[in-house]
N, C-alpha and C. Protein backbone atom coordinates (compact mmCIF):
# COMPACT_ATOMS: atom_id res chain seq x y z
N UNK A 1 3.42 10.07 11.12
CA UNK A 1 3.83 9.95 9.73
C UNK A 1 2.66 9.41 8.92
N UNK A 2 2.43 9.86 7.91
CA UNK A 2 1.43 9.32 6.77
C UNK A 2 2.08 8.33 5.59
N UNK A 3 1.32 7.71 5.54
CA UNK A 3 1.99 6.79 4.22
C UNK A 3 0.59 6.69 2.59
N UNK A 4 1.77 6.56 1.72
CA UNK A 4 0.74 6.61 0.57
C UNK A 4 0.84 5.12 0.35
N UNK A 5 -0.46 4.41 0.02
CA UNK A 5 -0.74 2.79 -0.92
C UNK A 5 -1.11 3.64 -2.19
N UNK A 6 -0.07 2.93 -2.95
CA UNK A 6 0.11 3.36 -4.56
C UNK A 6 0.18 1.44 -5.29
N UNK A 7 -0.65 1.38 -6.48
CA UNK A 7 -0.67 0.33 -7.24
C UNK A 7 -0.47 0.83 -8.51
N UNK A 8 0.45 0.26 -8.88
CA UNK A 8 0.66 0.76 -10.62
C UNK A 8 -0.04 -0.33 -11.31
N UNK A 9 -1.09 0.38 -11.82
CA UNK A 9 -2.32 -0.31 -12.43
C UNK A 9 -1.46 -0.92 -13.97
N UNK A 10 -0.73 -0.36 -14.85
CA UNK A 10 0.25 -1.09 -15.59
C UNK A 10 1.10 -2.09 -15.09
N UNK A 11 1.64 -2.60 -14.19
CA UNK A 11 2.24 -3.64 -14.07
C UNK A 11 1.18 -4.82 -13.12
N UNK A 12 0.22 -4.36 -12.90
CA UNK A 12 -0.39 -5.14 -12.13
C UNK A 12 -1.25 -6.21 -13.33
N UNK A 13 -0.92 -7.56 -12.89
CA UNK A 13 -1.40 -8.03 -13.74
C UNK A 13 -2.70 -8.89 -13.76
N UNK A 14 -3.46 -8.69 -11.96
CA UNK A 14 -4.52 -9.67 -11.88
C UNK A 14 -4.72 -10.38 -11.10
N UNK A 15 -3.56 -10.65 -10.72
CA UNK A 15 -3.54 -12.22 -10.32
C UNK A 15 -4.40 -12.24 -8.72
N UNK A 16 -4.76 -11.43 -8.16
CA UNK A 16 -5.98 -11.34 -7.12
C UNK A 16 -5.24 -11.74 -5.71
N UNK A 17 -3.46 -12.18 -5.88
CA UNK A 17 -3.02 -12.72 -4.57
C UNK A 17 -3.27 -11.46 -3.62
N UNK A 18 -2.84 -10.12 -3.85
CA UNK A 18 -3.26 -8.87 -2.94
C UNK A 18 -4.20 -9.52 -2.18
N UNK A 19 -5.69 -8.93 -3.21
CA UNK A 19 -6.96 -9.45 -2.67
C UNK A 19 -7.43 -10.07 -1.50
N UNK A 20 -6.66 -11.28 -1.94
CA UNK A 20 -6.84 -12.67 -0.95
C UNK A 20 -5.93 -12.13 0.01
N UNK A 21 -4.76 -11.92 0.60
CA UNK A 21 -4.16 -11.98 1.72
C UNK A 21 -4.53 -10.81 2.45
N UNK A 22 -5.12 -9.64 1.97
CA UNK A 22 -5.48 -8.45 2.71
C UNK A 22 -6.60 -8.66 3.95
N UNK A 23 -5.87 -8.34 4.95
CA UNK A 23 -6.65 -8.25 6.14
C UNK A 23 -8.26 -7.52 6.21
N UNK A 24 -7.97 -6.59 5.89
CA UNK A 24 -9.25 -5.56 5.52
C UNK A 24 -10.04 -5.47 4.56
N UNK A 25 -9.79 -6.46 3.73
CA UNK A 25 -11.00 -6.62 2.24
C UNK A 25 -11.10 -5.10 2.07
N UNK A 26 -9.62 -4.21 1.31
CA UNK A 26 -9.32 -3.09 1.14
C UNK A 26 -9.23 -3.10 -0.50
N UNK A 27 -8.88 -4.01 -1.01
CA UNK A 27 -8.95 -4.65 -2.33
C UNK A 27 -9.47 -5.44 -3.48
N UNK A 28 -9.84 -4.84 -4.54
CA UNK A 28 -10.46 -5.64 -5.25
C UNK A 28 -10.01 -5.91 -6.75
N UNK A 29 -10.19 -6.28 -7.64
CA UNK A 29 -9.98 -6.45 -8.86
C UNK A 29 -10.82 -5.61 -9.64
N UNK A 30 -9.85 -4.55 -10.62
CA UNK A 30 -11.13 -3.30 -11.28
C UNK A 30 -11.77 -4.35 -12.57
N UNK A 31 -12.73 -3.74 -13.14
CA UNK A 31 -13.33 -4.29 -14.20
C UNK A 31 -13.12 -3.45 -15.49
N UNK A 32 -11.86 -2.73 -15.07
CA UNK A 32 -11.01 -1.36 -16.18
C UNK A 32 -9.80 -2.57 -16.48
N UNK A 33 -9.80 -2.59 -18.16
CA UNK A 33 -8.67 -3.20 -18.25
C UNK A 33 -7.31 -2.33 -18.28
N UNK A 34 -6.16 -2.47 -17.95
CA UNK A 34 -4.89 -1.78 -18.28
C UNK A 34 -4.43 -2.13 -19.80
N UNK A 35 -3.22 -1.35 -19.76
CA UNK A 35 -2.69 -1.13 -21.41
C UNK A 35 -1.93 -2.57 -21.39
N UNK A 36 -1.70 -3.51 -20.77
CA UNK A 36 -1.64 -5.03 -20.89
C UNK A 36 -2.61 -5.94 -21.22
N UNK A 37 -4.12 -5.22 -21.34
CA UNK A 37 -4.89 -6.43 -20.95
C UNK A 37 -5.02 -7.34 -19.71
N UNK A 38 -4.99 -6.75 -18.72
CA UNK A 38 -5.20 -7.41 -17.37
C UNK A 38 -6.27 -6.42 -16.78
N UNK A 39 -6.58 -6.82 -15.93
CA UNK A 39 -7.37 -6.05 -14.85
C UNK A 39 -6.94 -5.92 -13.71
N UNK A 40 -6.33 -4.95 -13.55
CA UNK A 40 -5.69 -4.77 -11.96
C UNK A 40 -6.12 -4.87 -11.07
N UNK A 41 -5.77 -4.84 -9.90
CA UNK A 41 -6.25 -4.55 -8.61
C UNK A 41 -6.77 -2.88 -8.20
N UNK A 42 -7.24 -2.53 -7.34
CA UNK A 42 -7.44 -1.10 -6.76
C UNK A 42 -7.43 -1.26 -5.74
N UNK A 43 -7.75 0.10 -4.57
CA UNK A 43 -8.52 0.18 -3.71
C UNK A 43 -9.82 0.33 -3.73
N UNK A 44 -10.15 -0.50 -3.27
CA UNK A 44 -11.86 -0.09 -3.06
C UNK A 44 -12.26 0.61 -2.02
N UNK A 45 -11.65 0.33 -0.82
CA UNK A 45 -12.08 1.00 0.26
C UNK A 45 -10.81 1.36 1.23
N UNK A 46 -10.25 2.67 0.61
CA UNK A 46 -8.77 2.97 0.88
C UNK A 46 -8.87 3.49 2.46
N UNK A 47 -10.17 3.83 2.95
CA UNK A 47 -10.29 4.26 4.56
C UNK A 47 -9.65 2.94 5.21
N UNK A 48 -9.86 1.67 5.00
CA UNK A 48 -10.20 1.06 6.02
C UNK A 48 -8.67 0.15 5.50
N UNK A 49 -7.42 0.53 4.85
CA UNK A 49 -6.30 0.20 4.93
C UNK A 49 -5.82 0.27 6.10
N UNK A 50 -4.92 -0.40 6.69
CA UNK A 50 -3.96 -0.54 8.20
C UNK A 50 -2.52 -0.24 7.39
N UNK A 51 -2.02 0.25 6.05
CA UNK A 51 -0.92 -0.03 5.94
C UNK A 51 0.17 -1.29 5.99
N UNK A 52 -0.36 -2.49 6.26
CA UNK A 52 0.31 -3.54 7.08
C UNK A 52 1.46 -4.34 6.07
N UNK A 53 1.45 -3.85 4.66
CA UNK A 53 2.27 -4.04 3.94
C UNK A 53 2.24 -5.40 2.69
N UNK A 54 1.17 -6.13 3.64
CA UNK A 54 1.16 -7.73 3.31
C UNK A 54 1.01 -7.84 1.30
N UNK A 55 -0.12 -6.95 0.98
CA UNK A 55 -0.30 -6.82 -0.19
C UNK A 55 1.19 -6.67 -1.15
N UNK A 56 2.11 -5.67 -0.45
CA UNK A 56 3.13 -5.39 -1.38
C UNK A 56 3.94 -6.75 -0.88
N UNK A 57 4.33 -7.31 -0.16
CA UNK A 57 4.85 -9.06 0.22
C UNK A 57 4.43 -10.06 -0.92
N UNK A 58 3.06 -9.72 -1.24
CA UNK A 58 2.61 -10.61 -1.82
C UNK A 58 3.08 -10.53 -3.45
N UNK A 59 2.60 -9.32 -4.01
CA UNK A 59 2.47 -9.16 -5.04
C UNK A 59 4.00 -9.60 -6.01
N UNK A 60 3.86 -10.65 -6.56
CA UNK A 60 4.93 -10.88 -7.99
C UNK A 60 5.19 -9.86 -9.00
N UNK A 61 4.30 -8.83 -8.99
CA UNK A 61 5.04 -8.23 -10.40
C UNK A 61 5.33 -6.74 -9.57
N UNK A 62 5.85 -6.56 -8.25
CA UNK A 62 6.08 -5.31 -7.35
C UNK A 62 5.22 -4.41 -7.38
N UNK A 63 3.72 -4.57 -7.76
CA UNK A 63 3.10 -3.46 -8.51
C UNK A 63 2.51 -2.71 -7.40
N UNK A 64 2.49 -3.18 -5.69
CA UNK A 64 2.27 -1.85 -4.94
C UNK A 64 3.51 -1.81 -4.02
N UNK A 65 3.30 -0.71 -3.53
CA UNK A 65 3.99 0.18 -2.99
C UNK A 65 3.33 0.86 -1.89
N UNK A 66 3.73 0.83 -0.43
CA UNK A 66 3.68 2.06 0.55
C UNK A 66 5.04 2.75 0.96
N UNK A 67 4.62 4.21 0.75
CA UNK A 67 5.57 4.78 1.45
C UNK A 67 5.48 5.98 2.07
N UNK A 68 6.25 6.17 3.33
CA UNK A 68 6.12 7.03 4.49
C UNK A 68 6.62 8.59 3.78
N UNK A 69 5.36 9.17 4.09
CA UNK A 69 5.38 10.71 3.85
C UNK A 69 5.71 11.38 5.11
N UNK A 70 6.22 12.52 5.33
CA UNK A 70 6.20 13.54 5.87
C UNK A 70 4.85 14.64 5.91
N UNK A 71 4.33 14.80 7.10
CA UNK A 71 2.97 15.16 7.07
C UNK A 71 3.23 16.69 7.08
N UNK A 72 2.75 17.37 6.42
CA UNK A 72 2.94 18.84 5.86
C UNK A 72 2.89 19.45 7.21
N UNK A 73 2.03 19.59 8.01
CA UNK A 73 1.83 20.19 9.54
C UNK A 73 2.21 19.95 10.42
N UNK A 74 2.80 18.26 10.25
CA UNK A 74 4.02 17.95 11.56
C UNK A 74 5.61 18.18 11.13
N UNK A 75 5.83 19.24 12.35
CA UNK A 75 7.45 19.28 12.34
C UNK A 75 8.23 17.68 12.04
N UNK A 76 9.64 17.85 11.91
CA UNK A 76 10.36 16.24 11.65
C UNK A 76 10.70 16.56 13.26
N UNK A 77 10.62 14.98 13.84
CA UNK A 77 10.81 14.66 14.86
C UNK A 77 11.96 14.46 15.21
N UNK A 78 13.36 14.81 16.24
CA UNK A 78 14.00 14.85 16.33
C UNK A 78 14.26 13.41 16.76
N UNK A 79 15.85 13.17 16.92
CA UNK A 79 15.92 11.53 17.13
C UNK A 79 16.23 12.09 18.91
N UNK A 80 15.61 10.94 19.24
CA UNK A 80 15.65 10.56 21.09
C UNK A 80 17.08 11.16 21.68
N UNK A 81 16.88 11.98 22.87
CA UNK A 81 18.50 12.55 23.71
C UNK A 81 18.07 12.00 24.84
N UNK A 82 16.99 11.32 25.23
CA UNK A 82 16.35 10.60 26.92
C UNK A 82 17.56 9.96 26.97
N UNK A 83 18.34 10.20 28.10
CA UNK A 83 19.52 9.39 28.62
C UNK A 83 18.77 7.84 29.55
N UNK A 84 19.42 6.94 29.16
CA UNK A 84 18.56 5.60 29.87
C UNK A 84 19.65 5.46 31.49
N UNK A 85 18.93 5.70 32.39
CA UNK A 85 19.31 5.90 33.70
C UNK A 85 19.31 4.07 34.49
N UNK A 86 19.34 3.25 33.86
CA UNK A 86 19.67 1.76 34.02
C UNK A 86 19.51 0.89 33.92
């Protein structure tokens, strides 16, 4: 499964907690202001995301988001029929 990291650069307001708790220094603060007057967060270096969620935990104003895509070339995986033998 693939997942998208999406930041809505409008509600994001700055505050750099992402930043700081991200495992992967995947995040930074842009130097683009938004239609608030803040400076959001981005990705800076969206390769080296793990998905691990912590950023959207963190963030007060909900402004990211991951979520699990369906990968265009993988079939949907059926749910488990392995009978558990004991």
């Amino acid at each position: 499964m693939a997942y998208i990291h999406k930041i809505d650069a409008d509600r994001c307001k700055g505050c750099g907690l992402c930043v700081t708790i991200c495992p992967k220094d995947v995040l930074e603060i842009s130097e683009k202001v938004n239609t608030k007057g803040y400076f959001p967060a981005f990705q800076a270096r969206p390769e080296d995301c793990i998905k691990c969620a912590l950023c959207c935990s963190m963030c007060p104003d909900v402004a990211i988001t991951i979520t699990g895509t369906q990968d265009a070339d993988q079939p949907q995986q059926a749910a488990s029929t392995e009978d558990n033998d004991g």
